[in-house]
PDB file of N, CA and C in Angstrom:
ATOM      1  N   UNK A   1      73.691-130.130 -76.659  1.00  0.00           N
ATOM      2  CA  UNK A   1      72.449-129.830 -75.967  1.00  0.00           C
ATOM      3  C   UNK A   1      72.612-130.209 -74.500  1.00  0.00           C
ATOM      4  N   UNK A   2      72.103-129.598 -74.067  1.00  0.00           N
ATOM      5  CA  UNK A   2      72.412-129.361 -72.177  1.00  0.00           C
ATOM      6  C   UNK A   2      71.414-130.674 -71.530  1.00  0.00           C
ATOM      7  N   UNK A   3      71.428-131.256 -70.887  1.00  0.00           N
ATOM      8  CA  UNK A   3      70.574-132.560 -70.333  1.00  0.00           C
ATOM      9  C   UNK A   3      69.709-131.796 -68.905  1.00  0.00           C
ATOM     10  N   UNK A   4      68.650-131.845 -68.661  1.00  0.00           N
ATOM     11  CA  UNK A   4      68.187-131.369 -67.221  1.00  0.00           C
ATOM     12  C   UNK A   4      67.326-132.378 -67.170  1.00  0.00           C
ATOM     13  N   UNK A   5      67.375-133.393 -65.769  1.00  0.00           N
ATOM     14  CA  UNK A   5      66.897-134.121 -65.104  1.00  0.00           C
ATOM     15  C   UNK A   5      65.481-133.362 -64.468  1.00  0.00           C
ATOM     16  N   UNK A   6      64.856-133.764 -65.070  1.00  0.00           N
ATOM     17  CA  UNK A   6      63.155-133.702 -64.449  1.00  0.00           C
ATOM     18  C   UNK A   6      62.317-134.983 -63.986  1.00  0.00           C
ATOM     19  N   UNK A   7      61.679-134.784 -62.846  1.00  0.00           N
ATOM     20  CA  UNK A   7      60.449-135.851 -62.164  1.00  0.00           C
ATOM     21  C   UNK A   7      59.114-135.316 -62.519  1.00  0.00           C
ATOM     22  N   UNK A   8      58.571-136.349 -63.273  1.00  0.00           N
ATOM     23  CA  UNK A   8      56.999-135.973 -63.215  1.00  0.00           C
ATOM     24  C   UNK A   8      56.628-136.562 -62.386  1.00  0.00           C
ATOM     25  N   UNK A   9      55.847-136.255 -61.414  1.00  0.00           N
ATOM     26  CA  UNK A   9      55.235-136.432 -60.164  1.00  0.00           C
ATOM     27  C   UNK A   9      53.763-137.094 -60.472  1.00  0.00           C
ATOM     28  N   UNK A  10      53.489-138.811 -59.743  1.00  0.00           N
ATOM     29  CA  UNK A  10      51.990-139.029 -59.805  1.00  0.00           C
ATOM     30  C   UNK A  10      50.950-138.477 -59.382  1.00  0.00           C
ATOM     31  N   UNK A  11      49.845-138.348 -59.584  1.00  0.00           N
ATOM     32  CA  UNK A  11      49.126-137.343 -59.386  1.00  0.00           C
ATOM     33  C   UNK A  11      48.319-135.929 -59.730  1.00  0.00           C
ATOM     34  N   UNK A  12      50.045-135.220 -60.365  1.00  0.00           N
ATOM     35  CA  UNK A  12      49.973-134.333 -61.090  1.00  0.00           C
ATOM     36  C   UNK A  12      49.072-133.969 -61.988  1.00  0.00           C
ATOM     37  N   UNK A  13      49.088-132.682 -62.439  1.00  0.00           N
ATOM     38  CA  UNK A  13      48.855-132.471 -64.140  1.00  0.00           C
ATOM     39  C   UNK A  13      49.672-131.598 -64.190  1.00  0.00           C
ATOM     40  N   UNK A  14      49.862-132.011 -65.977  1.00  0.00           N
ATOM     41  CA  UNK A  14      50.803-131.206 -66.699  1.00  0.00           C
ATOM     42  C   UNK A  14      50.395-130.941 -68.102  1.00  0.00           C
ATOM     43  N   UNK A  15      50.273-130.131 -68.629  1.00  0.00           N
ATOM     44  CA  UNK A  15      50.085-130.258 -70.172  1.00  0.00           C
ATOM     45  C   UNK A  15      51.526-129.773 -71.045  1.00  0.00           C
ATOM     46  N   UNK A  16      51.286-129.654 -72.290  1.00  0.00           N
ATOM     47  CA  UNK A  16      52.508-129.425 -73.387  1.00  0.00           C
ATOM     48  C   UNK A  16      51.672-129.308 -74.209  1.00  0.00           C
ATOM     49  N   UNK A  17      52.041-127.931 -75.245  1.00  0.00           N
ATOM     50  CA  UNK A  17      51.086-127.382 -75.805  1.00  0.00           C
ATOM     51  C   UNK A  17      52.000-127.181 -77.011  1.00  0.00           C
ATOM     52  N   UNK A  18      51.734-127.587 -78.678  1.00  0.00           N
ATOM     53  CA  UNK A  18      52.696-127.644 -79.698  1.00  0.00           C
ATOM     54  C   UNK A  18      51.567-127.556 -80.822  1.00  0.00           C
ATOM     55  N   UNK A  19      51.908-127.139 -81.788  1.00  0.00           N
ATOM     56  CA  UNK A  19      50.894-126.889 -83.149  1.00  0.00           C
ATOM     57  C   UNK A  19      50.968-128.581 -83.947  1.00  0.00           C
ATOM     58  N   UNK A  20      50.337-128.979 -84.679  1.00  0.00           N
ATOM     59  CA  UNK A  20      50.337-130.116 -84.802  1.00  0.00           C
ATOM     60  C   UNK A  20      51.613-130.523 -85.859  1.00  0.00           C
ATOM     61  N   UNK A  21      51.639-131.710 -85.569  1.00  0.00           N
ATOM     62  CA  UNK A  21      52.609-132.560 -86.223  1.00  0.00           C
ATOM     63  C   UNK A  21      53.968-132.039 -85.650  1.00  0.00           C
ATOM     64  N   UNK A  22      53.820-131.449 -84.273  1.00  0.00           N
ATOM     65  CA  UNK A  22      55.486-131.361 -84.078  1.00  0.00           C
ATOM     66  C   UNK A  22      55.860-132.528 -82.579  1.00  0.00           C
ATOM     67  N   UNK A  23      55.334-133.732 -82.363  1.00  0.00           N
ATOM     68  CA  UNK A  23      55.751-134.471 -82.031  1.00  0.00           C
ATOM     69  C   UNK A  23      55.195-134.905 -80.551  1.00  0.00           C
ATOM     70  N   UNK A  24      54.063-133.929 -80.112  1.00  0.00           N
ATOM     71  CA  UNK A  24      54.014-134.178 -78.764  1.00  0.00           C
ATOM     72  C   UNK A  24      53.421-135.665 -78.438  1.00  0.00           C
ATOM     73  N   UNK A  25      52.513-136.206 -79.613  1.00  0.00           N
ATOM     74  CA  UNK A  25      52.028-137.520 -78.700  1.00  0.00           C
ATOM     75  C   UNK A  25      53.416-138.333 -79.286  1.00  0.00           C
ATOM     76  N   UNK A  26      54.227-138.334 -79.907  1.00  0.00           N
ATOM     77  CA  UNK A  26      55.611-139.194 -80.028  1.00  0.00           C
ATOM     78  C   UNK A  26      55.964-138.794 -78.534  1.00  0.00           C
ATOM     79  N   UNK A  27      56.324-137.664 -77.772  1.00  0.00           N
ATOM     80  CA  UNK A  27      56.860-137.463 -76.795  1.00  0.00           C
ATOM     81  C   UNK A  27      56.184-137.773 -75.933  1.00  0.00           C
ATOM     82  N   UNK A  28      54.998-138.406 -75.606  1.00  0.00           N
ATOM     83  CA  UNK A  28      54.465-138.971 -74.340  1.00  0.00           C
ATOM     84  C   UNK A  28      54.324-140.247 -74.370  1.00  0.00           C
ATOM     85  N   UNK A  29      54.550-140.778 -75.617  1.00  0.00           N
ATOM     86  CA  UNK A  29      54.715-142.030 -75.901  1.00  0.00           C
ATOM     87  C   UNK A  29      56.157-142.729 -75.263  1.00  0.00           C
ATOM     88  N   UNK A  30      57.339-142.008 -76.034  1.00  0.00           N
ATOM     89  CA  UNK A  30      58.665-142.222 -75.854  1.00  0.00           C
ATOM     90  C   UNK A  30      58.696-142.134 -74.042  1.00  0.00           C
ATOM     91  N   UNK A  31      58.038-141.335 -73.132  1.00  0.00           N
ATOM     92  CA  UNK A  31      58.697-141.129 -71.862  1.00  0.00           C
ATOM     93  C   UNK A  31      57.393-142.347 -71.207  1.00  0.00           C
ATOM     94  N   UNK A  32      56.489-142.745 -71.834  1.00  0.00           N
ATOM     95  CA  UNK A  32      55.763-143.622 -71.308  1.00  0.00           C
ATOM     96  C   UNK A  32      56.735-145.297 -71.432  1.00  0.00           C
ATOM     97  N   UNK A  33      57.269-145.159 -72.255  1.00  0.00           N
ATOM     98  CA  UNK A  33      57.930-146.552 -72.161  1.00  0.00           C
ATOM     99  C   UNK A  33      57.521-147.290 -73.352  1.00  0.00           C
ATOM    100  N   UNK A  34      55.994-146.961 -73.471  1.00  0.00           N
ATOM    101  CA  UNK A  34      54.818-147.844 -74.489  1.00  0.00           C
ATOM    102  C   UNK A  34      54.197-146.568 -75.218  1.00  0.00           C
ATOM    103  N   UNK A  35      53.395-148.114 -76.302  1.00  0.00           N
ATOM    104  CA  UNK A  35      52.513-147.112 -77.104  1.00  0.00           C
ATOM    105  C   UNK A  35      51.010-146.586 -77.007  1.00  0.00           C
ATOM    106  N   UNK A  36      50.917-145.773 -76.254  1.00  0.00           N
ATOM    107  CA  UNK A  36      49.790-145.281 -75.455  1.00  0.00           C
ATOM    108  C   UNK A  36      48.704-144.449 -76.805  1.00  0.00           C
ATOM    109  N   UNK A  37      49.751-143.767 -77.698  1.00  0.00           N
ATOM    110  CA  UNK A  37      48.901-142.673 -78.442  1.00  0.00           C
ATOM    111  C   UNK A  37      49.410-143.161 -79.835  1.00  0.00           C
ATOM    112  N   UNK A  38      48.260-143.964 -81.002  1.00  0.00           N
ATOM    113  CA  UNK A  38      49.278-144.514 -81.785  1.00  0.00           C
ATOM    114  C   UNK A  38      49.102-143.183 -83.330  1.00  0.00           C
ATOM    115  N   UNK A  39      50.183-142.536 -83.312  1.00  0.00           N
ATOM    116  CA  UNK A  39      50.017-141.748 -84.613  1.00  0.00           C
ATOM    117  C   UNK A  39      50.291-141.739 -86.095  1.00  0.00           C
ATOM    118  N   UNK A  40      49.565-141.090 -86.398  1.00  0.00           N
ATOM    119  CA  UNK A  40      49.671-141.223 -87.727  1.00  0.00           C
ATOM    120  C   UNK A  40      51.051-140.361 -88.673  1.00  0.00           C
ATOM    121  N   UNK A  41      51.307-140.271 -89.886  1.00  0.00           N
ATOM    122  CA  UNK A  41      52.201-139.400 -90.614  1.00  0.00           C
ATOM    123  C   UNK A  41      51.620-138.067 -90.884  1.00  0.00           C
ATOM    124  N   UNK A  42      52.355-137.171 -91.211  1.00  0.00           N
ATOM    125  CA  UNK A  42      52.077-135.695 -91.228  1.00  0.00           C
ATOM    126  C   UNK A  42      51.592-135.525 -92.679  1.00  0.00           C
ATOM    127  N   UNK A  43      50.498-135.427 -93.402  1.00  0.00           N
ATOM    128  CA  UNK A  43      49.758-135.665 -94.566  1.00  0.00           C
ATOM    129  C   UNK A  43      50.771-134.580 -95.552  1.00  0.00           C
ATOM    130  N   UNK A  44      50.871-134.689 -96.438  1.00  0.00           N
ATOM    131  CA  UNK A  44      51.591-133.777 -97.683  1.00  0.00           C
ATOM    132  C   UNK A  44      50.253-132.651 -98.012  1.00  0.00           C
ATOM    133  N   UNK A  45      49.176-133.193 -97.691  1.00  0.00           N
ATOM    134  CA  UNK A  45      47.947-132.533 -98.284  1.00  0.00           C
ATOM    135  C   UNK A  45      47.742-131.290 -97.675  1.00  0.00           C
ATOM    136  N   UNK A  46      47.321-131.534 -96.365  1.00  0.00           N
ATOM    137  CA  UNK A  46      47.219-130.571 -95.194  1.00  0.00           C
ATOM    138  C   UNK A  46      48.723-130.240 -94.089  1.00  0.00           C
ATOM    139  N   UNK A  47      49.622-130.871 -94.205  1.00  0.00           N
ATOM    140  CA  UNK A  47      50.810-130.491 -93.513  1.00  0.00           C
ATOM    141  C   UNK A  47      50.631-130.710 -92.261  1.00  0.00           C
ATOM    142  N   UNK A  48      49.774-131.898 -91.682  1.00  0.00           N
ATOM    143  CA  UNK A  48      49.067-131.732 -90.168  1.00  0.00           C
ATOM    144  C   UNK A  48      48.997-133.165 -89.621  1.00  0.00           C
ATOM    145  N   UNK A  49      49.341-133.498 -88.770  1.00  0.00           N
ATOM    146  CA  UNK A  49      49.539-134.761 -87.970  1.00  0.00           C
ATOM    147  C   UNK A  49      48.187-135.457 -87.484  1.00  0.00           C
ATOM    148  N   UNK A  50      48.310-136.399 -87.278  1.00  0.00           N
ATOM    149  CA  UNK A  50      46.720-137.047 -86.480  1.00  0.00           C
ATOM    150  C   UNK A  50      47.265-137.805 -85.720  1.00  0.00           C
ATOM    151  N   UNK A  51      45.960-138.252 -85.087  1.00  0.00           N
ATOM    152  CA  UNK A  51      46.120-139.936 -83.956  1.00  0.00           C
ATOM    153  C   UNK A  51      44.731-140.509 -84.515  1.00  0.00           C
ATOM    154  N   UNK A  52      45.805-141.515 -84.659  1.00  0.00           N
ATOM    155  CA  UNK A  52      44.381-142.386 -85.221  1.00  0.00           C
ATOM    156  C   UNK A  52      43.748-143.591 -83.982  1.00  0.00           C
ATOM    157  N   UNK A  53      44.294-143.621 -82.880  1.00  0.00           N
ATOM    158  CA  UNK A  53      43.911-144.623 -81.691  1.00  0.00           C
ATOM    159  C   UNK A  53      44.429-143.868 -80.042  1.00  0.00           C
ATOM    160  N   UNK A  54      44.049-143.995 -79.279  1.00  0.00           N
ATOM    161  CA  UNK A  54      44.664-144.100 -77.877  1.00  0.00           C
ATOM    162  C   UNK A  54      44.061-145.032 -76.991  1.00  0.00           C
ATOM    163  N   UNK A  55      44.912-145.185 -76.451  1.00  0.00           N
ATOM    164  CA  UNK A  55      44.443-147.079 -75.549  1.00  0.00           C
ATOM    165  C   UNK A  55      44.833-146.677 -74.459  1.00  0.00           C
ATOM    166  N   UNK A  56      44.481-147.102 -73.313  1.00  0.00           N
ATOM    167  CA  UNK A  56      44.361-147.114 -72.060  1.00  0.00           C
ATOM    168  C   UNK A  56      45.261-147.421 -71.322  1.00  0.00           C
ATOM    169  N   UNK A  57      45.700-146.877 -69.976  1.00  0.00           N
ATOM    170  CA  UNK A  57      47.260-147.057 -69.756  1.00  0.00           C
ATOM    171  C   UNK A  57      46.897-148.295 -68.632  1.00  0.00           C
TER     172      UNK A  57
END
């Protein structure tokens, strides 16, 4: 897999747009450093991810 160096810029906005349970609040978590968005498991029932908290940066 190819590596490309990106800056998110303060200030900004940006969104990322994914159907659920494919990882995006893991991925804003992981580039935050911390645990900003705390989620839940992808249910067997419904096949669908949650957040069960978000805390304040």
């Amino acid at each position: 897999m190819n590596k490309k160096k990106s800056t998110i810029k303060k200030g900004k906005t940006y969104s990322m747009l994914g159907s659920s349970g494919v990882g995006k609040s893991t991925l804003l978590n992981n580039l935050s450093g911390k645990t900003i968005i705390k989620t839940n498991t992808i249910s067997q029932s419904t096949n669908r991810g949650g957040i069960s908290q978000v805390t304040g940066s």
